[in-house]
Protein backbone atom coordinates (compact mmCIF):
# COMPACT_ATOMS: atom_id res chain seq x y z
CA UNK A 1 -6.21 10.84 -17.75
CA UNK A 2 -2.75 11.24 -16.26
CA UNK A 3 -1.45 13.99 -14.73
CA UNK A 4 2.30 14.88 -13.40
CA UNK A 5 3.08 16.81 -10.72
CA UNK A 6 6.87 17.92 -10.30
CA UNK A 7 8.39 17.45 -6.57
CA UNK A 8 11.69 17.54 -5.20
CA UNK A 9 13.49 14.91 -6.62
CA UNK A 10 11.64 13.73 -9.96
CA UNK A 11 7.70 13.51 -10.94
CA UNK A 12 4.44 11.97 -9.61
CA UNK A 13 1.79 10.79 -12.31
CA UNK A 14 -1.53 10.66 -11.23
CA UNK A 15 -5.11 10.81 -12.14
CA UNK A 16 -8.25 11.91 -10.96
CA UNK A 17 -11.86 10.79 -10.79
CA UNK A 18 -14.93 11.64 -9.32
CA UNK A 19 -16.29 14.91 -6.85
CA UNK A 20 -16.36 15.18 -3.66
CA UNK A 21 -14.42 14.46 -0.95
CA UNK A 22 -10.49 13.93 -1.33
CA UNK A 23 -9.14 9.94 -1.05
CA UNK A 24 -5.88 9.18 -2.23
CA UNK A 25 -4.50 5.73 -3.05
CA UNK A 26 -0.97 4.47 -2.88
CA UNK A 27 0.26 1.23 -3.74
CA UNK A 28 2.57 -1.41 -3.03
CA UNK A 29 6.31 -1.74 -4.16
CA UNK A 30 6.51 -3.48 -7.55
CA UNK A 31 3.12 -1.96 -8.77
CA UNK A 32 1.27 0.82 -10.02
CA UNK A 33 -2.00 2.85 -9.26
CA UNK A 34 -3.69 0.14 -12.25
CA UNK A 35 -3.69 -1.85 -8.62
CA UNK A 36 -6.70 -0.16 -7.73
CA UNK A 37 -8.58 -0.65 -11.11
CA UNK A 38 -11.61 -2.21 -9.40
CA UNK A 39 -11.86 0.37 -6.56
CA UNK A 40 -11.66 3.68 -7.94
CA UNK A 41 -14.88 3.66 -9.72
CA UNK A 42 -16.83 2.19 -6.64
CA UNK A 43 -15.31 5.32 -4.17
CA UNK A 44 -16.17 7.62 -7.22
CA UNK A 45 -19.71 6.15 -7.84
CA UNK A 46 -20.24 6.49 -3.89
CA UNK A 47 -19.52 10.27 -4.02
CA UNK A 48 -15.93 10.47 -3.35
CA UNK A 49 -12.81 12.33 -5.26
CA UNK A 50 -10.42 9.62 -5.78
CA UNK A 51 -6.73 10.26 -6.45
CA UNK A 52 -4.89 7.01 -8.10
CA UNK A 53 -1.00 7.96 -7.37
CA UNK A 54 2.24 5.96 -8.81
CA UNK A 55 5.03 5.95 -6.25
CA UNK A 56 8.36 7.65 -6.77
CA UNK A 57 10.14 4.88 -9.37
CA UNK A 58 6.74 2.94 -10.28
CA UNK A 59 4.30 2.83 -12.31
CA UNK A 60 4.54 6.01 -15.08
CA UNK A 61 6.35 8.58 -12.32
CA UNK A 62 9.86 8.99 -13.18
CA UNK A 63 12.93 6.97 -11.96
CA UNK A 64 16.59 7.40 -10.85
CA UNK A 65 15.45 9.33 -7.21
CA UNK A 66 17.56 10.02 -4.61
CA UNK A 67 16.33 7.41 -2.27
CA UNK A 68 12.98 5.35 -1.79
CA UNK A 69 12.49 5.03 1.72
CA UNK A 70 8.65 5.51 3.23
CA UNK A 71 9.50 8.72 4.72
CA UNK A 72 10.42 9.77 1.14
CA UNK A 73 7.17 8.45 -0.10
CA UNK A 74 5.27 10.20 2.78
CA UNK A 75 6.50 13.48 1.68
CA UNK A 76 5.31 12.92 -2.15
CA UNK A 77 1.80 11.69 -0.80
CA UNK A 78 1.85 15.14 1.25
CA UNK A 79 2.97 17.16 -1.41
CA UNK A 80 -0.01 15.48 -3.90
CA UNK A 81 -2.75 16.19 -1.15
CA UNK A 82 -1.60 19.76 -0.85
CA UNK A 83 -2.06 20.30 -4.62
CA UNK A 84 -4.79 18.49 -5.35
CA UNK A 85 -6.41 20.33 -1.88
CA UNK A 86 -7.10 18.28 1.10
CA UNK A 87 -7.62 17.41 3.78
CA UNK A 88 -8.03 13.73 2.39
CA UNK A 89 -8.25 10.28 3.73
CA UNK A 90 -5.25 8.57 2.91
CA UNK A 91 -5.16 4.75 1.94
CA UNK A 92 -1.45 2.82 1.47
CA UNK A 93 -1.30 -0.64 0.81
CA UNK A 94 2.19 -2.87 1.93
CA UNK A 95 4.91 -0.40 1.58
CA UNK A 96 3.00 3.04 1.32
CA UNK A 97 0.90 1.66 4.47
CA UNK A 98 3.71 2.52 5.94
CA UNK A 99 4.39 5.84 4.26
CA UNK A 100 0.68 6.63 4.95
CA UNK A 101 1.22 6.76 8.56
CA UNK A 102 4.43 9.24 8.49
CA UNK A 103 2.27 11.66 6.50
CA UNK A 104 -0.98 11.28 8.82
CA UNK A 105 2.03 12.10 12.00
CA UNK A 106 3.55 14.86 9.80
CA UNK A 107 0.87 17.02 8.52
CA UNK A 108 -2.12 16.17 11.08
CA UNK A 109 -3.97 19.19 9.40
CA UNK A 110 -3.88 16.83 5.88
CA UNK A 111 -5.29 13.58 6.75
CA UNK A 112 -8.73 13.08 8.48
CA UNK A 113 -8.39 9.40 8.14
CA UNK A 114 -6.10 6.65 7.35
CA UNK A 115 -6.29 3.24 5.61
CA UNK A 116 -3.36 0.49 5.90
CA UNK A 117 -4.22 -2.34 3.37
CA UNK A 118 -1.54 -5.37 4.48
CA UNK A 119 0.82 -2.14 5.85
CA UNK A 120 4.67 -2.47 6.50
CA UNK A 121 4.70 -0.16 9.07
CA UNK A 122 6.27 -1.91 11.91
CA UNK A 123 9.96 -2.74 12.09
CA UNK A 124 10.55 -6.69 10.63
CA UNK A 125 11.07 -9.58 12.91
CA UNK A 126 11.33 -13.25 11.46
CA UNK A 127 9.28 -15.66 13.60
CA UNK A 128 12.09 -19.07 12.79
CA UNK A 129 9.22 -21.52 14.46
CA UNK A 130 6.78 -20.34 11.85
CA UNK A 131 9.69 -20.13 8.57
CA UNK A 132 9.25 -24.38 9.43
CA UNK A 133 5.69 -25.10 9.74
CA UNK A 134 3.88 -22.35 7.94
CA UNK A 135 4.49 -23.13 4.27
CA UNK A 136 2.73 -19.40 2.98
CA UNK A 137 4.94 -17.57 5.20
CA UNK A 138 8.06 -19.58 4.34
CA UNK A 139 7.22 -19.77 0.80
CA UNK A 140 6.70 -15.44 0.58
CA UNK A 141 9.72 -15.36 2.85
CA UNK A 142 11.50 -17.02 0.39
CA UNK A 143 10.51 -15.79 -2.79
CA UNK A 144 10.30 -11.84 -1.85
CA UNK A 145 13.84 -12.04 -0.29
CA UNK A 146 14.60 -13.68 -3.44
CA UNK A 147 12.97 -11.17 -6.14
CA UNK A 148 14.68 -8.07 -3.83
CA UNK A 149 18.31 -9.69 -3.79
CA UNK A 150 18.57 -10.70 -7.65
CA UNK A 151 16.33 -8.54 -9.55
CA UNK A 152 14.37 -11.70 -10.45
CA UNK A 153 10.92 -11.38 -12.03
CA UNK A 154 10.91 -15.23 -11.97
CA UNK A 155 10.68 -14.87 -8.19
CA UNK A 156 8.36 -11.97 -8.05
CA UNK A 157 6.22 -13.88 -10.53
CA UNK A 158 6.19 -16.76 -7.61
CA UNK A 159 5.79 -14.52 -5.02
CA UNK A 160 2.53 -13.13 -6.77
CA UNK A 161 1.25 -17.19 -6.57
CA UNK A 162 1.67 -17.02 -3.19
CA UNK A 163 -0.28 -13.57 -1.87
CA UNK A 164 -3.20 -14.41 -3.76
CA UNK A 165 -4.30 -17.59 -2.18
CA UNK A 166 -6.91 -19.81 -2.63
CA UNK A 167 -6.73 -19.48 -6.75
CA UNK A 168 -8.94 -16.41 -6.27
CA UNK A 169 -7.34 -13.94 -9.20
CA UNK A 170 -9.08 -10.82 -10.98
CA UNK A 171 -10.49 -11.30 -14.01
CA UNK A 172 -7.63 -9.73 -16.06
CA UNK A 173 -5.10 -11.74 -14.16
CA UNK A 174 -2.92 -11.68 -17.03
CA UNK A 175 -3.05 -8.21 -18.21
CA UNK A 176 -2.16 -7.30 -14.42
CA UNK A 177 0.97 -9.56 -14.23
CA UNK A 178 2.34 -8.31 -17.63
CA UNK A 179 2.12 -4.96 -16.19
CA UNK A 180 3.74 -5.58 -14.03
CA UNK A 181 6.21 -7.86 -15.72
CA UNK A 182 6.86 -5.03 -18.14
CA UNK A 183 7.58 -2.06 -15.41
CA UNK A 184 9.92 -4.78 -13.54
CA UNK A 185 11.88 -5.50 -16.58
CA UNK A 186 12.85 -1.56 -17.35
CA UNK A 187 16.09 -1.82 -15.06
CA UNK A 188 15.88 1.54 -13.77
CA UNK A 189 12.49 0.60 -12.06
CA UNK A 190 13.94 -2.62 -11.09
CA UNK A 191 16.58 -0.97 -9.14
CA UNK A 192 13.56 1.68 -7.32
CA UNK A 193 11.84 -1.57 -6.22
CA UNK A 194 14.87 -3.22 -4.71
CA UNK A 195 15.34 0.23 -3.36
CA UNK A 196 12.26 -0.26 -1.50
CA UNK A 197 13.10 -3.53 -0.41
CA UNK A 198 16.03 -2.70 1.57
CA UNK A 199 14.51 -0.07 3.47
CA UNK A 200 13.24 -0.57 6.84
CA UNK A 201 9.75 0.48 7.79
CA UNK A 202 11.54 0.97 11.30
CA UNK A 203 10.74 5.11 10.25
CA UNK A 204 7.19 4.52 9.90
CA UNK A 205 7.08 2.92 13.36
CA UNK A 206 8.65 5.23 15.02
CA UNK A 207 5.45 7.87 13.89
CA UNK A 208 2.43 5.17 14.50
CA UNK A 209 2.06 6.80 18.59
CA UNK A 210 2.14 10.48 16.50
CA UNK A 211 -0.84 9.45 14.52
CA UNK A 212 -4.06 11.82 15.70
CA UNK A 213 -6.75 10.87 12.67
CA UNK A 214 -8.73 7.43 13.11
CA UNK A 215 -6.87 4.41 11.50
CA UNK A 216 -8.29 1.81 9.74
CA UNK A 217 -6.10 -1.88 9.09
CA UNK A 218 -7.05 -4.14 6.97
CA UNK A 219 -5.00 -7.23 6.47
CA UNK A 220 -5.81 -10.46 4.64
CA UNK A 221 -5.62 -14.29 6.95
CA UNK A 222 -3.97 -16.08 4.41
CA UNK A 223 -1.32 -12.94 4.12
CA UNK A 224 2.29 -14.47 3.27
CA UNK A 225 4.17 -11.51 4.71
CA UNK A 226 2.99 -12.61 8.53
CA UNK A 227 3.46 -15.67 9.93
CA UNK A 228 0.57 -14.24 12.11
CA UNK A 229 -1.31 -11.48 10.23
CA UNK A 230 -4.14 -10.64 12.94
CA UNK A 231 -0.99 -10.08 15.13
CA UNK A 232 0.43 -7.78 13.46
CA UNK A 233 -2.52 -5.60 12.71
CA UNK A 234 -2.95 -5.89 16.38
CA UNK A 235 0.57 -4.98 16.93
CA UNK A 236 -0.44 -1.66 14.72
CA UNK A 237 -3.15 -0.68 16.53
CA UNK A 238 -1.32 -1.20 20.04
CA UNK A 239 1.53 1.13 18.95
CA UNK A 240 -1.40 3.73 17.77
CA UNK A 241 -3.24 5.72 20.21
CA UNK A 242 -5.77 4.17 22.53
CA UNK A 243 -8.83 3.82 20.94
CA UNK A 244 -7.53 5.51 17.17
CA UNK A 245 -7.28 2.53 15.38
CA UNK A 246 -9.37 -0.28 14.34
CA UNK A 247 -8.72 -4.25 12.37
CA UNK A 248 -10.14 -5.64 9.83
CA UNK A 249 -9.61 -9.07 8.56
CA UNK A 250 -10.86 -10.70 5.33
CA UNK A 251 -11.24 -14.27 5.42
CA UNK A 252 -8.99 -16.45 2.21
CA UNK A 253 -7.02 -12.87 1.48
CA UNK A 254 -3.86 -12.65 1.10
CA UNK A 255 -1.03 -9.30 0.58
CA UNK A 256 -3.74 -7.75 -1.84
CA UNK A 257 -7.00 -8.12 -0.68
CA UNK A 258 -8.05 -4.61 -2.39
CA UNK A 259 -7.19 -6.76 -5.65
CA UNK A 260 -8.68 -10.27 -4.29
CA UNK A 261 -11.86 -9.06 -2.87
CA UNK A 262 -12.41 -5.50 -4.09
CA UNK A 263 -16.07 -5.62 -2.84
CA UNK A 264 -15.06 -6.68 1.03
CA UNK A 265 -12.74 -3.92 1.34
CA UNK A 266 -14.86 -1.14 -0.31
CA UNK A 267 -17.46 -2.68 2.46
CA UNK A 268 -15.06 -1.88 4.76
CA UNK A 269 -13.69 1.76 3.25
CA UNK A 270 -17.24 3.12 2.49
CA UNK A 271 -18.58 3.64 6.50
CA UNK A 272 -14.93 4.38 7.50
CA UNK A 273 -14.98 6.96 4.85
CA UNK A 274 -18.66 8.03 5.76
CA UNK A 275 -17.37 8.92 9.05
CA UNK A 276 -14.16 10.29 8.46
CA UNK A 277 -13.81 12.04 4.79
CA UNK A 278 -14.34 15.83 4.83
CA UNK A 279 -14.56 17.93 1.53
């Protein structure tokens, strides 16, 4: 059932599942909380309180905010923990894997744990030897610049192609892309996500040596985004402190591994959660 929750600046809609220990979910720019279909009842049949959250602009939370930038998002994911009462282990995919580590730095009394699925959380830096011989990160390159500069669902659409490699889709492939399809072509929500596009995750960090809860990154091999995607997550973990943070890769993944291979990540969230989620 979805629930609202009123913040400075519009509304949140959420919904709730399960008892026991808080985890909240955030997802990616251009999506919804329907992203994590196939892992909210897996948390909630292991014993866990799950929290499925639309970001500010997505999803069914309202539109026309004052800005979308990760520290924005942070504060909304903050704000949702305190009412729903945490502390909670926070898990971000792409964009909010970035917002997930400003609210771990900002309210360290929150968060007992945090998850970055794929996470924008470093600032950008385009690796021109791998735009030539790298086709899936010249190809994303391409097509996400694209979709964020024009407004084009054509482009998003290809994008999509391109982060889930290998042909390996979820069974409702096609009720998940007309969700999307549908929340992209409402012009107001259109505008959020190119929003989101043009901010920098250069904010996010800034907070990743402020982080005190462990960190767990999870990125995908076959990830568009990186030219190098084990690099980056080791990049994360370097700018973390020593010893807080630990990588995960999943072999064939690509941006949304959560959505790819729902049943390697929860095999990765369930003893990270076992260890780190408090009720």
């Amino acid at each position: 059932m979805t629930e609202f929750l009123s913040v400075d600046g519009g509304t949140l809609a959420y919904e709730v599942a399960g008892e026991g220990p808080l985890v909240v979910l955030a997802h990616g720019v251009a999506d919804s909380r329907f992203a994590y279909r196939a892992v909210v009842p897996r948390l909630v049949a292991a014993g866990y309180r799950v929290a499925a959250v639309d970001l500010r602009g997505c999803g069914e939370s309202s539109v026309d905010w004052p800005s979308y930038t990760r520290t924005d998002v942070a504060g909304d994911l903050i704000a949702l923990v305190r009412h729903l009462g945490g502390p909670a282990v926070l898990v971000g995919h792409s964009f909010s894997g970035g917002s997930a580590t400003i609210a771990a730095a900002q309210e360290p009394e929150l968060f007992t744990g945090v998850v970055e699925l794929a996470p924008f959380t470093r600032g950008l830096s385009v690796s021109l030897g791998a735009f030539f011989t790298v086709g899936r990160y010249r190809k994303g390159m391409l097509r996400l610049l694209g979709a964020g500069m024009f407004g084009s669902l054509r482009l998003w659409r290809a994008y999509l192609e391109v982060s889930y490699p290998g042909g390996v889709r979820p069974a409702d492939w096609e009720r998940r892309t007309a969700r999307m399809d549908a929340l992209m072509g409402e012009p107001a929500r259109m505008k959020a996500f190119k929003a989101m596009g043009r901010s920098a995750p250069t904010d996010a960090g800034a907070r990743l040596g402020d982080v005190r809860c462990p960190a767990l990154v999870v990125m995908g091999t076959l990830d568009p985004d990186w030219a190098d995607p084990r690099a980056e997550g080791e990049a994360i973990l370097a700018a973390l402190p020593d010893g807080l943070g630990r990588l995960e890769m999943i072999e064939g993944a690509g941006h949304y591994a959560h959505d790819q291979y729902p049943d390697r990540v929860i095999s990765l969230l369930l003893p990270f959660l076992a260890e780190n989620a408090r009720a």
